[in-house]
Structure formats: C-alpha cells, structure tokens
Protein backbone atom coordinates (compact mmCIF):
# COMPACT_ATOMS: atom_id res chain seq x y z
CA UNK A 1 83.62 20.55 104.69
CA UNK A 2 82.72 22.15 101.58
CA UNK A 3 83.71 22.23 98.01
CA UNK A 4 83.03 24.57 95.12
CA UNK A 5 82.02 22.97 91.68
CA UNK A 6 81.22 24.09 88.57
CA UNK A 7 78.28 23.14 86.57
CA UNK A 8 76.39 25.03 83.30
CA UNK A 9 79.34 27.30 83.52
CA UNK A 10 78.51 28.35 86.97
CA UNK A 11 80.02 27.98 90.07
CA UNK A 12 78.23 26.34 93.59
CA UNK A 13 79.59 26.50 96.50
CA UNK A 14 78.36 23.08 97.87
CA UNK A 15 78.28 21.16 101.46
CA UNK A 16 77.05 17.88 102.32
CA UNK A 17 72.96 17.83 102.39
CA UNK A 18 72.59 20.64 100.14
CA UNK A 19 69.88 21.45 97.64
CA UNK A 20 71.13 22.87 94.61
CA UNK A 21 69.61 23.98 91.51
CA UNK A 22 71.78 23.96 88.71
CA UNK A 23 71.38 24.04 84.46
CA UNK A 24 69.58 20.93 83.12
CA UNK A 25 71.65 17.99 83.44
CA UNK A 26 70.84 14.64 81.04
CA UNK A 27 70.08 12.37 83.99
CA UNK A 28 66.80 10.75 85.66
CA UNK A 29 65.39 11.34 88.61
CA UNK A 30 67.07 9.30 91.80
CA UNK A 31 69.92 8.74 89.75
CA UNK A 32 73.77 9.30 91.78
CA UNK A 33 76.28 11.35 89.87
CA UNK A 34 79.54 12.15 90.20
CA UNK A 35 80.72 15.59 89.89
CA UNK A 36 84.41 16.07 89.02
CA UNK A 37 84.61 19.90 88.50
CA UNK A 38 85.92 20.98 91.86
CA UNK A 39 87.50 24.07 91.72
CA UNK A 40 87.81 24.73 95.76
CA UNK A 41 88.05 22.64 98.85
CA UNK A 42 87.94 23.74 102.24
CA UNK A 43 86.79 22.46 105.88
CA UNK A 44 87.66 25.20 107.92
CA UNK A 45 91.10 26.08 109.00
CA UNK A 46 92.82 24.23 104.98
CA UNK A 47 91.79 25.68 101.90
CA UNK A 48 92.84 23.82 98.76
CA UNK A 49 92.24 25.34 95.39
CA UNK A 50 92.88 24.28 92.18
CA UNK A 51 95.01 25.28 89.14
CA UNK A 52 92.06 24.98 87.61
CA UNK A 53 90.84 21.76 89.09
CA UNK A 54 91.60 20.24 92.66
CA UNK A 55 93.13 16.48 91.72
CA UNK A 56 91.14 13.28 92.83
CA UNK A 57 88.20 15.18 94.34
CA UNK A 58 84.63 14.55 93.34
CA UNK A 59 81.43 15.26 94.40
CA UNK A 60 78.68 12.70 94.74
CA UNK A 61 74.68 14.24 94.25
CA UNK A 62 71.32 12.44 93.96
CA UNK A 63 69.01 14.14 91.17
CA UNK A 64 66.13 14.74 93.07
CA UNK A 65 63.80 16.80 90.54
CA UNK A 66 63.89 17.85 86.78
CA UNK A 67 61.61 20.98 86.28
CA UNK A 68 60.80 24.33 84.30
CA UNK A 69 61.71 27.68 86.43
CA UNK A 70 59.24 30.43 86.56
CA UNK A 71 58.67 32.33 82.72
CA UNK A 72 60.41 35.77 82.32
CA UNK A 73 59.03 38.02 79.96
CA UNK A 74 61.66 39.70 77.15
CA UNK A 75 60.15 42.63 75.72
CA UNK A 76 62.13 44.84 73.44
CA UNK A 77 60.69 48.29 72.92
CA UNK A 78 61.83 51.76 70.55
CA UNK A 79 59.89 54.37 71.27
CA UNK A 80 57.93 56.47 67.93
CA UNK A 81 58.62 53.74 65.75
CA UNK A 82 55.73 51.35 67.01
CA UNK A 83 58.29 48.46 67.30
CA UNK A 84 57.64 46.34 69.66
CA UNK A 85 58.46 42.33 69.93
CA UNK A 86 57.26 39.78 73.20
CA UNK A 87 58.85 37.44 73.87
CA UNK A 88 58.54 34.47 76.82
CA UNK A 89 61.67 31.90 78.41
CA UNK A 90 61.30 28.96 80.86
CA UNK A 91 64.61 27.59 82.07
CA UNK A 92 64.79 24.11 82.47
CA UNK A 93 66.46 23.03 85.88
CA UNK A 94 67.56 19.72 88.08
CA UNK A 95 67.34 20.07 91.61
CA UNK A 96 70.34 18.40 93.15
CA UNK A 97 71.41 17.09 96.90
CA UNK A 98 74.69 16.69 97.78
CA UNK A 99 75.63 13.37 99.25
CA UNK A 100 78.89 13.63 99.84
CA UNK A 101 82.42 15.14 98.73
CA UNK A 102 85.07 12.68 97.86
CA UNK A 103 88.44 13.84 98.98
C-alpha cells in the first residue's frame, strides 16, 4: 500500500518503512505525527484519489532526525559592470519514517 501526502507544499509518494526528507517540521526528535494531507491512495489493483483530499486517511511517521542540507552557493553575475553579489543557503530538513497509513 502506498499513499501520496503533501508536506512544505510538496508532494511524497510514501509506503510503509520509508525514509523521507521533507521541509522542516516544528516537532522533536522520536516524536509520532500524524499526517492528514493525503492526496492519493493506492495498494495495487484500487486507486483512490482525492477531490483534493482522500476522507479519513492519515499517515502516521516517527521524526527520526532534524538537520541542515548541504550549502548551495547563489551567485548573481552582469558582465562589464563589475557587479557581482555571493550569496550562501542551508535548508533545514526532518528526516521522516513512515509507520504506517491509516485507511
């Protein structure tokens, strides 16, 4: 079975035991959450999808990690007018596993 949530504004497409790294999420580490933005459903051979959200489905994950990813450089450049600006970003991430999805 696997479901397809949406978290950060992005979409996962999720089965039990995954790892999934989504946007920062305000909760501590080992804590279970419940994850009610399922937009898909499916185990196979039945595909439900929701209008926008499937109805009593949830997801249940374990936060496993909160961490920084790896620093991207942003450097904006115009050529003969000796402009040139640096620029560094870290995204913050937490590391989910998927437990189990709640039909």
């Amino acid at each position: 079975m696997y479901a397809v949530i949406r978290s950060g504004g992005r979409q996962y497409r999720v089965a039990q035991g995954d790892l999934v790294d989504v946007e920062r999420l305000p909760h501590e580490v080992d804590q279970q959450i419940q994850i009610t933005e399922v937009l898909l459903i499916g185990n196979g051979e039945t595909t439900v999808i929701g209008q926008p959200m499937v109805e009593g489905v949830s997801v249940t994950a374990t936060v496993i990690d909160q961490y920084r990813g790896k620093k991207i450089i942003v450097f904006k450049y115009r050529q003969r007018t000796n402009f040139r600006r640096k620029r560094g970003h870290r995204q913050y991430y937490t590391r989910l596993r998927v437990d189990s999805i709640n039909v």
